[in-house]
Protein backbone atom coordinates (compact mmCIF):
# COMPACT_ATOMS: atom_id res chain seq x y z
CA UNK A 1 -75.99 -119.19 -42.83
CA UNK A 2 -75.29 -122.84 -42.65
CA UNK A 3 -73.04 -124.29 -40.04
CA UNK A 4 -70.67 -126.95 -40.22
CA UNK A 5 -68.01 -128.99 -37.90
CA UNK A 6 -65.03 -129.99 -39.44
CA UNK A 7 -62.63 -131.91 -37.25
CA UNK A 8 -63.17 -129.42 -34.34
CA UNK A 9 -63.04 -126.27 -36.71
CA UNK A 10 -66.54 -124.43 -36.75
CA UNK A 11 -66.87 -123.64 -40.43
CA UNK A 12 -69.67 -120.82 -41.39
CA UNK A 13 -70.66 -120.03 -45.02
CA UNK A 14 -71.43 -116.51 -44.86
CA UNK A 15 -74.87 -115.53 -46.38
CA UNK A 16 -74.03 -111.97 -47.41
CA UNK A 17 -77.39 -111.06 -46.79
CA UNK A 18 -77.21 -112.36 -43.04
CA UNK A 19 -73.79 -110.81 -41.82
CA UNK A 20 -75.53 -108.75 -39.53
CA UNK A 21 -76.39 -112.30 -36.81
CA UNK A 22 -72.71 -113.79 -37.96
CA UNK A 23 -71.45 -113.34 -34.39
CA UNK A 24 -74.61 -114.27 -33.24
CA UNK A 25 -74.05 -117.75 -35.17
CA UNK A 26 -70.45 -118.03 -33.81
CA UNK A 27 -70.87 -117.22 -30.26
CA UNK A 28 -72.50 -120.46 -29.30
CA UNK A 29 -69.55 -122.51 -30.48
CA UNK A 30 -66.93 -120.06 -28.36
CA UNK A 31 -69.20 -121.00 -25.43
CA UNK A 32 -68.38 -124.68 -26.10
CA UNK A 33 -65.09 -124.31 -26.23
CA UNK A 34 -64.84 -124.44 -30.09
CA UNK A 35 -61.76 -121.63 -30.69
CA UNK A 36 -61.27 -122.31 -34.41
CA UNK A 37 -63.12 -120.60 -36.82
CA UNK A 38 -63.33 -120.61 -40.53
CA UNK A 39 -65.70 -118.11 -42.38
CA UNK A 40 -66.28 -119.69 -45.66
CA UNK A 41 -67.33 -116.76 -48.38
CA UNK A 42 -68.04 -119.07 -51.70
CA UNK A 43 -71.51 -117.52 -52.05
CA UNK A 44 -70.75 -113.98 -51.72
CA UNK A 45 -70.61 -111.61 -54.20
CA UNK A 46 -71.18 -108.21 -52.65
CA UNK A 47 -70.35 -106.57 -49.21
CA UNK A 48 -71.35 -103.27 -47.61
CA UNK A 49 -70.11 -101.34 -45.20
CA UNK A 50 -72.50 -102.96 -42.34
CA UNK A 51 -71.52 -106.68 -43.58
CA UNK A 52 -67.74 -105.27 -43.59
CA UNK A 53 -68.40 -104.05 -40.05
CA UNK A 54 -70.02 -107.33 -38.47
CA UNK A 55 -67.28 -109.80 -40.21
CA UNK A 56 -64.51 -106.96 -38.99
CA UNK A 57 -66.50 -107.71 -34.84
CA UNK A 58 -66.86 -111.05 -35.08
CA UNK A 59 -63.08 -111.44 -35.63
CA UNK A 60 -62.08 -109.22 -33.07
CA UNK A 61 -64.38 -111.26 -30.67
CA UNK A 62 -63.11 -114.29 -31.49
CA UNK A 63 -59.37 -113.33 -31.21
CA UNK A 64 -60.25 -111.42 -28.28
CA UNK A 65 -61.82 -114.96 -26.55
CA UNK A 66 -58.09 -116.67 -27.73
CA UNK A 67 -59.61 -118.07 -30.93
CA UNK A 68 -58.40 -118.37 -34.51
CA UNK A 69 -60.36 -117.04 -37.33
CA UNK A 70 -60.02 -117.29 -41.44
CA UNK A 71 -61.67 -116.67 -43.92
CA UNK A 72 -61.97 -118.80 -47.59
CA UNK A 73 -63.39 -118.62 -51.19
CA UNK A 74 -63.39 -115.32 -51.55
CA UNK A 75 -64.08 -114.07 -54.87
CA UNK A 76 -61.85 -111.22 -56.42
CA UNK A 77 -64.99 -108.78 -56.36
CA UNK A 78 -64.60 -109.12 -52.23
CA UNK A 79 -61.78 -109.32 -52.09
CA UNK A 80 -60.80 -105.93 -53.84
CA UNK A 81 -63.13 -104.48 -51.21
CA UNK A 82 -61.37 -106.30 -48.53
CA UNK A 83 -57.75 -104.46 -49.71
CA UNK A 84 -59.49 -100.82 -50.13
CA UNK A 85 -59.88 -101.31 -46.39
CA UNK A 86 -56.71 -103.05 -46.03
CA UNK A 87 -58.35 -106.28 -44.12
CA UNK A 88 -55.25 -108.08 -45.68
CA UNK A 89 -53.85 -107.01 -42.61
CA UNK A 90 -56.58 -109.07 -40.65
CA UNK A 91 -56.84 -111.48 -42.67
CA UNK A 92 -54.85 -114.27 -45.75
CA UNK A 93 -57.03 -113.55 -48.42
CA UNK A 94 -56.01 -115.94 -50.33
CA UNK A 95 -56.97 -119.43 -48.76
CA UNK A 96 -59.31 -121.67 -50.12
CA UNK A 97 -60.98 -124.05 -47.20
CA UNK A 98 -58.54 -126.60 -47.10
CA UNK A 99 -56.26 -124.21 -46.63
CA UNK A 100 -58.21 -122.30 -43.90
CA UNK A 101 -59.07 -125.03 -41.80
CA UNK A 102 -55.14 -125.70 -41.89
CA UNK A 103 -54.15 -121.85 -40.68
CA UNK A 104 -56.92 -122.30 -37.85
CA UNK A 105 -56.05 -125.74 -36.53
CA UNK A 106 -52.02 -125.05 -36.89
């Protein structure tokens, strides 16, 4: 996963084959104070139940230390996946990363 800044938003792109150490990635930046968080998803195509489940922690985590999280680019593939489990809830599907890094900083 690579790791970007972005006018004091953390911004992740998600490897889908490393979702597993995606809270291990973000949990630095809490530690520094960094509460915004944007999980960008442009190189995803497939999630499994064990990526679904470390994305689903690492939100709670960060909401639960008074950040924001979003997530961006998600194909329609994922994002059918993401409404089976109704993560709409959770999370604006919808946003590209302009948009997300807007929802996090506002």
């Amino acid at each position: 996963m690579q790791v970007t800044e972005n006018d004091n938003v953390v911004v992740v792109s998600v490897a889908e084959d490393q979702c597993s150490t995606l809270w291990k990635t973000i949990e630095p930046y809490l530690g520094m104070g960094k509460k915004s968080i944007v999980l960008d998803f442009t190189y995803v195509n497939f999630l499994n139940s064990v990526n679904i489940a470390a994305i689903i922690s690492t939100r709670n985590k960060v909401v639960a230390g008074g950040g924001k999280i979003a997530v961006a680019e998600i194909k329609d593939r994922v994002k059918a996946v993401f409404r089976v489990l109704k993560l709409e809830r959770l999370f604006d599907l919808n946003l590209d990363r302009k948009s997300a890094l807007a929802v996090v900083k506002g």
